[in-house]
PDB file of N, CA and C in Angstrom:
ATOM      1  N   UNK A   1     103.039 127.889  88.950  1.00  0.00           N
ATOM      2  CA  UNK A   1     104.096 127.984  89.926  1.00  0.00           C
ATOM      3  C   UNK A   1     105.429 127.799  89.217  1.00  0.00           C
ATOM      4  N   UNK A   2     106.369 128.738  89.360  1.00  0.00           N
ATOM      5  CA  UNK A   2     107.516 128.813  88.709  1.00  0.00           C
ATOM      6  C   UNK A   2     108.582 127.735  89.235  1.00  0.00           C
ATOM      7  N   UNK A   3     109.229 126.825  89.061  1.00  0.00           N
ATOM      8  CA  UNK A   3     110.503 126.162  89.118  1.00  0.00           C
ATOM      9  C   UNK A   3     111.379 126.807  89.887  1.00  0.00           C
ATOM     10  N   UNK A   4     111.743 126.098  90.851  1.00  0.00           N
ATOM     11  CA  UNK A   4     113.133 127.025  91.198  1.00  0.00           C
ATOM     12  C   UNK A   4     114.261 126.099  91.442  1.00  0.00           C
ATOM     13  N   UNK A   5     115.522 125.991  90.649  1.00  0.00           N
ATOM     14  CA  UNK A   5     116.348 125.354  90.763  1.00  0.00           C
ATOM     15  C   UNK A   5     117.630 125.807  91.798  1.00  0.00           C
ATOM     16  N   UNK A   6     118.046 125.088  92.282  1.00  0.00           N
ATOM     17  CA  UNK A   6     119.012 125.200  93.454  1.00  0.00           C
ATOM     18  C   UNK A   6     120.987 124.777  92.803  1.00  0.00           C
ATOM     19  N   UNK A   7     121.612 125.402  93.159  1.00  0.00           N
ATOM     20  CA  UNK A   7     123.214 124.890  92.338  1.00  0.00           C
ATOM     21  C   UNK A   7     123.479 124.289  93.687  1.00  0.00           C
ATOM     22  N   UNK A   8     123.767 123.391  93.820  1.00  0.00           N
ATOM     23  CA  UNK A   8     124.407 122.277  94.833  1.00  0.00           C
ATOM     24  C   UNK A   8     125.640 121.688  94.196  1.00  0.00           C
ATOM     25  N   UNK A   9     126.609 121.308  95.475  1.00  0.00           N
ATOM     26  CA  UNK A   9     128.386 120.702  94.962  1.00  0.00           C
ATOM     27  C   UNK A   9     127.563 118.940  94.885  1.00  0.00           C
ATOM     28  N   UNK A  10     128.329 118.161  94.049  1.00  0.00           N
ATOM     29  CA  UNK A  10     128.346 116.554  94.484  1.00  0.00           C
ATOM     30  C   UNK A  10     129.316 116.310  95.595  1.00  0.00           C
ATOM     31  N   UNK A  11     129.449 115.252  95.936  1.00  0.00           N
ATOM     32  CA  UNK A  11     130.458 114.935  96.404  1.00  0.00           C
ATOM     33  C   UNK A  11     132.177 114.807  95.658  1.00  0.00           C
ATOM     34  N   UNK A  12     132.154 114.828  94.437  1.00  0.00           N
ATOM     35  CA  UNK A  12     133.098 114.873  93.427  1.00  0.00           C
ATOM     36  C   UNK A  12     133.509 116.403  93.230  1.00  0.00           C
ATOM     37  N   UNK A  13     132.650 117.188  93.498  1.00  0.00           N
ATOM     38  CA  UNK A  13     133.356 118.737  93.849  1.00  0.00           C
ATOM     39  C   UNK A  13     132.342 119.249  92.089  1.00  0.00           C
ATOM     40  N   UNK A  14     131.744 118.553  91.786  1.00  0.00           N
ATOM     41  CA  UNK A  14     130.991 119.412  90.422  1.00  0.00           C
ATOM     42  C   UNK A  14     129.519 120.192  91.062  1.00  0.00           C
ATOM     43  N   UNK A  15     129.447 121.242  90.229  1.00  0.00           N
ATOM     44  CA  UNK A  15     128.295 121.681  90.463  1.00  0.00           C
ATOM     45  C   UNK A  15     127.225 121.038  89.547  1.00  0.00           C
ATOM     46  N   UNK A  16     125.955 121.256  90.261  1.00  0.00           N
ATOM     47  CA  UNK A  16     124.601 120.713  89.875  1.00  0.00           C
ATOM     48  C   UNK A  16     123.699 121.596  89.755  1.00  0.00           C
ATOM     49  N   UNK A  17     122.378 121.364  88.973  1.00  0.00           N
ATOM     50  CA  UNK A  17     121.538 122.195  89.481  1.00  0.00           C
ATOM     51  C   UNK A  17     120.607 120.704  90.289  1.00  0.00           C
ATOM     52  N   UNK A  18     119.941 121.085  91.241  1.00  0.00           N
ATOM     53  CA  UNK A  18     118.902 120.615  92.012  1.00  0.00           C
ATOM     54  C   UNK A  18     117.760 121.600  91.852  1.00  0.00           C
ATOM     55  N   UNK A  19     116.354 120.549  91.626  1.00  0.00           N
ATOM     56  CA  UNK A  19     114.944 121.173  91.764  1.00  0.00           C
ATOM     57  C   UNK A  19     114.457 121.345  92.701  1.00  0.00           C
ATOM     58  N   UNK A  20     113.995 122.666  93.386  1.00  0.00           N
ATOM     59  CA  UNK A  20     113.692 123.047  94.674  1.00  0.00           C
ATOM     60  C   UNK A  20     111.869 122.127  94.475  1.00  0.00           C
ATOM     61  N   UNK A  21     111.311 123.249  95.620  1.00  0.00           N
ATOM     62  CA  UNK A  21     110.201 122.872  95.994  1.00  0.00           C
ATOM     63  C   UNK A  21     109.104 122.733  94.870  1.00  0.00           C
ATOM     64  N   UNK A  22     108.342 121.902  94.920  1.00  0.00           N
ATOM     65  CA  UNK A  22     107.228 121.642  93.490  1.00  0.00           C
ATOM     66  C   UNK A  22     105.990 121.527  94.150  1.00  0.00           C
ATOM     67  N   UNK A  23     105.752 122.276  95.010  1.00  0.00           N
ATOM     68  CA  UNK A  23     104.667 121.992  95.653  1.00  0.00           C
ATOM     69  C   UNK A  23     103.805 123.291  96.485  1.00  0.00           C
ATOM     70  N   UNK A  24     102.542 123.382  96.393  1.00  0.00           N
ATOM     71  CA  UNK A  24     102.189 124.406  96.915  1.00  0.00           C
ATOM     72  C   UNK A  24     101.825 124.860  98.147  1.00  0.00           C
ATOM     73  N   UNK A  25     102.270 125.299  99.282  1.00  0.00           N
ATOM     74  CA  UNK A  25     101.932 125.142 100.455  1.00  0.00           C
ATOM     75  C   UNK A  25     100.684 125.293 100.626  1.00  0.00           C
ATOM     76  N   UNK A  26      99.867 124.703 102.185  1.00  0.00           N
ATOM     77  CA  UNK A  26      98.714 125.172 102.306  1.00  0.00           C
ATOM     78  C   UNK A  26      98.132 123.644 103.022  1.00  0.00           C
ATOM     79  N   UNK A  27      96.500 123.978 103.023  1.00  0.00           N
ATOM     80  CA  UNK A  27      95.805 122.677 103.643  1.00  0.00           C
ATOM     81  C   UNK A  27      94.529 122.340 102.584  1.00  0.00           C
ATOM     82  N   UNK A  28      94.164 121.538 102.277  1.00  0.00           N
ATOM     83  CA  UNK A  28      93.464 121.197 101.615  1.00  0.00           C
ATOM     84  C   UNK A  28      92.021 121.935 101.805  1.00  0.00           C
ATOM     85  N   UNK A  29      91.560 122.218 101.122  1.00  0.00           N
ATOM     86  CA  UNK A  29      90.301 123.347 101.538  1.00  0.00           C
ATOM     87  C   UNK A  29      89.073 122.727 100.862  1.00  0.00           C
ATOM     88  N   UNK A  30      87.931 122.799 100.961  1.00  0.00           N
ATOM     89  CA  UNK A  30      86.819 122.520 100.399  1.00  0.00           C
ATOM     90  C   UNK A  30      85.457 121.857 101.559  1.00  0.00           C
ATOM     91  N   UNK A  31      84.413 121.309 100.901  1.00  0.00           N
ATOM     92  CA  UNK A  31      83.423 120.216 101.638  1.00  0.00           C
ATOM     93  C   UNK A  31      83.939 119.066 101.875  1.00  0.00           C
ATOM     94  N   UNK A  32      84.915 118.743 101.031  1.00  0.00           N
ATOM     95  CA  UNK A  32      85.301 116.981 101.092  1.00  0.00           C
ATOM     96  C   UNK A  32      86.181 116.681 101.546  1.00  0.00           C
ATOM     97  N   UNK A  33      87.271 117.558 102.175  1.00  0.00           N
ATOM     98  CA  UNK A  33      88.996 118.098 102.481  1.00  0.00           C
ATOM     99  C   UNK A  33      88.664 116.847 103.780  1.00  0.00           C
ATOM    100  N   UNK A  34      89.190 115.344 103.304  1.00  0.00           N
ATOM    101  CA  UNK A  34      89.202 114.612 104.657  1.00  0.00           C
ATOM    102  C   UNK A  34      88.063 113.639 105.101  1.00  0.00           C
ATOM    103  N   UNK A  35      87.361 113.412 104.190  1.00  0.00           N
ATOM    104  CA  UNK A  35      86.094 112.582 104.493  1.00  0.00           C
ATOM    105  C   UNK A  35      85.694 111.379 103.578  1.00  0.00           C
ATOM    106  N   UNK A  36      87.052 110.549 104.196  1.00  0.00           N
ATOM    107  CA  UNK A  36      87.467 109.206 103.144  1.00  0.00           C
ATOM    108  C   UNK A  36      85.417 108.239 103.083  1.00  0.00           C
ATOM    109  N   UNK A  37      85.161 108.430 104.034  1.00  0.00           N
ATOM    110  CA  UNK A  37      83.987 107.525 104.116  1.00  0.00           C
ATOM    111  C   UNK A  37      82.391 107.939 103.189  1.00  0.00           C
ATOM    112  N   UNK A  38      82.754 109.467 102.804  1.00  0.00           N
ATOM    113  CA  UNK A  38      81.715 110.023 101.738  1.00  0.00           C
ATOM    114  C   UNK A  38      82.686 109.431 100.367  1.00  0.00           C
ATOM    115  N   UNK A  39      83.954 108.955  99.954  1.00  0.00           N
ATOM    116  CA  UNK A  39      84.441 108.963  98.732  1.00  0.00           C
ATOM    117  C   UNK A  39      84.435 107.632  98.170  1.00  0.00           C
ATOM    118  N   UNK A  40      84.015 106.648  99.095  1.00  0.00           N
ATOM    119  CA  UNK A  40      83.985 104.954  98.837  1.00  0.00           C
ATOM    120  C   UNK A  40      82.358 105.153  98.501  1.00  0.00           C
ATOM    121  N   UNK A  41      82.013 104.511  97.400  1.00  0.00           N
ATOM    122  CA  UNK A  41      80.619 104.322  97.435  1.00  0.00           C
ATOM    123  C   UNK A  41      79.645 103.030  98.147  1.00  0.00           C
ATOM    124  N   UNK A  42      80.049 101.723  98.191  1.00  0.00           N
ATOM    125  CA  UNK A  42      79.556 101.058  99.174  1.00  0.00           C
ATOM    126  C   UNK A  42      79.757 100.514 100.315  1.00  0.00           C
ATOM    127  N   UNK A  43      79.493  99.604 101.225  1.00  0.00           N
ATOM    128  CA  UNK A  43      79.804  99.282 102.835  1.00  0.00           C
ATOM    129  C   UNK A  43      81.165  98.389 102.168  1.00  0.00           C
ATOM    130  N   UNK A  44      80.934  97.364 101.120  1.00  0.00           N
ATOM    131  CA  UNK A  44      82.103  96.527 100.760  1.00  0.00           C
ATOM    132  C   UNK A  44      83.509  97.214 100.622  1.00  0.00           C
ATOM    133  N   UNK A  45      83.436  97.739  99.741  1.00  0.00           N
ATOM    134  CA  UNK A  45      84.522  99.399  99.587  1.00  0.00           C
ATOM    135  C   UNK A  45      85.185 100.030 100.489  1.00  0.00           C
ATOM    136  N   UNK A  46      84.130 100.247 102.141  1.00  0.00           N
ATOM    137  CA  UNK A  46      84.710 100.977 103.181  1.00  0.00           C
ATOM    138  C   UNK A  46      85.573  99.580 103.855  1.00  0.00           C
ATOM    139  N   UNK A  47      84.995  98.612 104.241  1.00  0.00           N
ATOM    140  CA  UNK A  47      85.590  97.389 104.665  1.00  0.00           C
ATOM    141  C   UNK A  47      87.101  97.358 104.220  1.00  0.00           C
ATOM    142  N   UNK A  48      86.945  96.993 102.571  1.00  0.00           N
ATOM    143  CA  UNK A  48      88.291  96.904 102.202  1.00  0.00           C
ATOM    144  C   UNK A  48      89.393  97.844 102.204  1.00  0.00           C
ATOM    145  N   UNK A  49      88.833  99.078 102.624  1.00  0.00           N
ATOM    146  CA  UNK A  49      89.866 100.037 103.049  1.00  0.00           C
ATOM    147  C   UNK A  49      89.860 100.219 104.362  1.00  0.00           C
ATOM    148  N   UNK A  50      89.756  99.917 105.420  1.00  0.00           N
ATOM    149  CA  UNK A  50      89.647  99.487 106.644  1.00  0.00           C
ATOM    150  C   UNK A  50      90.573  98.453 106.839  1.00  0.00           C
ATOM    151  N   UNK A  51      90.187  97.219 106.525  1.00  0.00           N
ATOM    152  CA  UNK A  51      91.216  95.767 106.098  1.00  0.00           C
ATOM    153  C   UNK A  51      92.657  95.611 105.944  1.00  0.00           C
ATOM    154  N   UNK A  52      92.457  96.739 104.807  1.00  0.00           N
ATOM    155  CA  UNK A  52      94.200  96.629 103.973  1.00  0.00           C
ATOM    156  C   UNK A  52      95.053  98.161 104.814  1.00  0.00           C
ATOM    157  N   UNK A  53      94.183  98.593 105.282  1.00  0.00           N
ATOM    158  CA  UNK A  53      94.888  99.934 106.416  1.00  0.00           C
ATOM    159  C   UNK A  53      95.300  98.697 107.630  1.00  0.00           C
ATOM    160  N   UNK A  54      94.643  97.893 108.535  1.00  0.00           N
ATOM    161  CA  UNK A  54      95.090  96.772 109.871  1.00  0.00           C
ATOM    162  C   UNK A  54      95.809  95.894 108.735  1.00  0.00           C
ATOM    163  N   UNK A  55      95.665  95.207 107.656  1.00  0.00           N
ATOM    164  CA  UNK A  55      96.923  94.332 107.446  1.00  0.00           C
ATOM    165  C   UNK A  55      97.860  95.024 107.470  1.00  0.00           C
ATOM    166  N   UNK A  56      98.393  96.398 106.670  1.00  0.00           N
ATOM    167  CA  UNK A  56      99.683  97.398 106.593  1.00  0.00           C
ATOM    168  C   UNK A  56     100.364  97.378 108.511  1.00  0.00           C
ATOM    169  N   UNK A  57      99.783  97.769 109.090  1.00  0.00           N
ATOM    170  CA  UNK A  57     100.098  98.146 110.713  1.00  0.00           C
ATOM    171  C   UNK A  57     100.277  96.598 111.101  1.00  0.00           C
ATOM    172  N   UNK A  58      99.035  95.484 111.489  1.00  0.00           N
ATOM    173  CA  UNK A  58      99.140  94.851 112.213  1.00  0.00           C
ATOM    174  C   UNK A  58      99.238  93.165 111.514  1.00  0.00           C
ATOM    175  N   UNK A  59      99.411  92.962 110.401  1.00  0.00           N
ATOM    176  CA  UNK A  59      99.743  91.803 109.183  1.00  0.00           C
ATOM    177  C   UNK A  59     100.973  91.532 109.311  1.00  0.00           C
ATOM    178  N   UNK A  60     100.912  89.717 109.936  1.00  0.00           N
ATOM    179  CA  UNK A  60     102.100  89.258 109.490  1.00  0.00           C
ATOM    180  C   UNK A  60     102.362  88.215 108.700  1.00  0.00           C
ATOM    181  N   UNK A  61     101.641  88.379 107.451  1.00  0.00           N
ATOM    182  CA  UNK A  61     101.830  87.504 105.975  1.00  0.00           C
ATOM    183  C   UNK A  61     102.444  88.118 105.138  1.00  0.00           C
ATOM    184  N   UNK A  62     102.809  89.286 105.428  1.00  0.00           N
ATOM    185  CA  UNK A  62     103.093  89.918 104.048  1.00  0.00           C
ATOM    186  C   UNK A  62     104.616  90.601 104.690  1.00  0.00           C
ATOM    187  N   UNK A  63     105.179  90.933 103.675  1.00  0.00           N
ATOM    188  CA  UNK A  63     106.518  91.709 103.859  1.00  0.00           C
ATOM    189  C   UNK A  63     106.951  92.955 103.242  1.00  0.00           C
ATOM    190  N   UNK A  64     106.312  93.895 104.075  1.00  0.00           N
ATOM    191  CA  UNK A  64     106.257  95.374 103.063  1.00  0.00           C
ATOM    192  C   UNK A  64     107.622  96.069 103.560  1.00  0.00           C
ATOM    193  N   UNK A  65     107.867  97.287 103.263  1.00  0.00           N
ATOM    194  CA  UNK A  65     109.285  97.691 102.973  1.00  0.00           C
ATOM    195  C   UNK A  65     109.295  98.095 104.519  1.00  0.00           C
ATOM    196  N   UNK A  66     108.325  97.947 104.991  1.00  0.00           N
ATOM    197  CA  UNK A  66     109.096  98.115 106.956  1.00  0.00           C
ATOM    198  C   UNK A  66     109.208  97.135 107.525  1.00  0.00           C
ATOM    199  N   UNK A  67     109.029  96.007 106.943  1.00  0.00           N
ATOM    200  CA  UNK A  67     109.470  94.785 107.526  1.00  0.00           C
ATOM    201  C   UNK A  67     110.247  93.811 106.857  1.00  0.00           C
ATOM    202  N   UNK A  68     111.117  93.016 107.849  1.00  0.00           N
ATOM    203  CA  UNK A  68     111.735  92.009 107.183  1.00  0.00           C
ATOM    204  C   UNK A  68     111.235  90.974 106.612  1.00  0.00           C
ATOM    205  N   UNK A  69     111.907  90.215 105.995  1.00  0.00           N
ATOM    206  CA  UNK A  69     111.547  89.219 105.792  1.00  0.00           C
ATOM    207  C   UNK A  69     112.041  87.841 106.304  1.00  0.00           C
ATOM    208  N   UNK A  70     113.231  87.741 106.487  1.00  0.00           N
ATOM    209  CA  UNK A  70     113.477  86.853 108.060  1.00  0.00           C
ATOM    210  C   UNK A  70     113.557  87.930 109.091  1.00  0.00           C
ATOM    211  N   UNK A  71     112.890  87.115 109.805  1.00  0.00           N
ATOM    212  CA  UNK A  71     113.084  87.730 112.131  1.00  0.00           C
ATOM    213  C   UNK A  71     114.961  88.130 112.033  1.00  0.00           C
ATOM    214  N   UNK A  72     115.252  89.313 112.490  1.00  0.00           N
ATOM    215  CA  UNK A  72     116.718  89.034 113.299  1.00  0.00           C
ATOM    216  C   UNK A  72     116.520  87.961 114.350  1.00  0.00           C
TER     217      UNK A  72
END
């Protein structure tokens, strides 16, 4: 896939180049495209990715970049 660079102003009035898109459109295709629970090999494995998915959403020990760290 070829590079495609973009000339964009800064805010200072210079030109740039900017790197366009690096990525290939589309959906993931295959047998496995989505089937996190065939890619963990034991029950311990699925747990802990289960676990650390409800601490991220519903955990309040930790302070990840969507949350504060003091309450407003």
């Amino acid at each position: 896939m070829a590079q495609k660079a973009e000339k964009k102003s800064t805010t200072d009035k210079k030109k740039v180049e900017v790197l366009g898109a690096t990525f290939e459109k589309g959906q993931p295709e295959g047998e496995d495209a989505g089937r996190w629970r065939q890619k963990l090999a034991s029950r311990e494995e699925k747990l802990k990715y289960l676990q650390s998915g409800e601490r991220y959403w519903f955990g309040e020990d930790w302070y990840g970049s969507e949350k504060r760290k003091n309450p407003a």
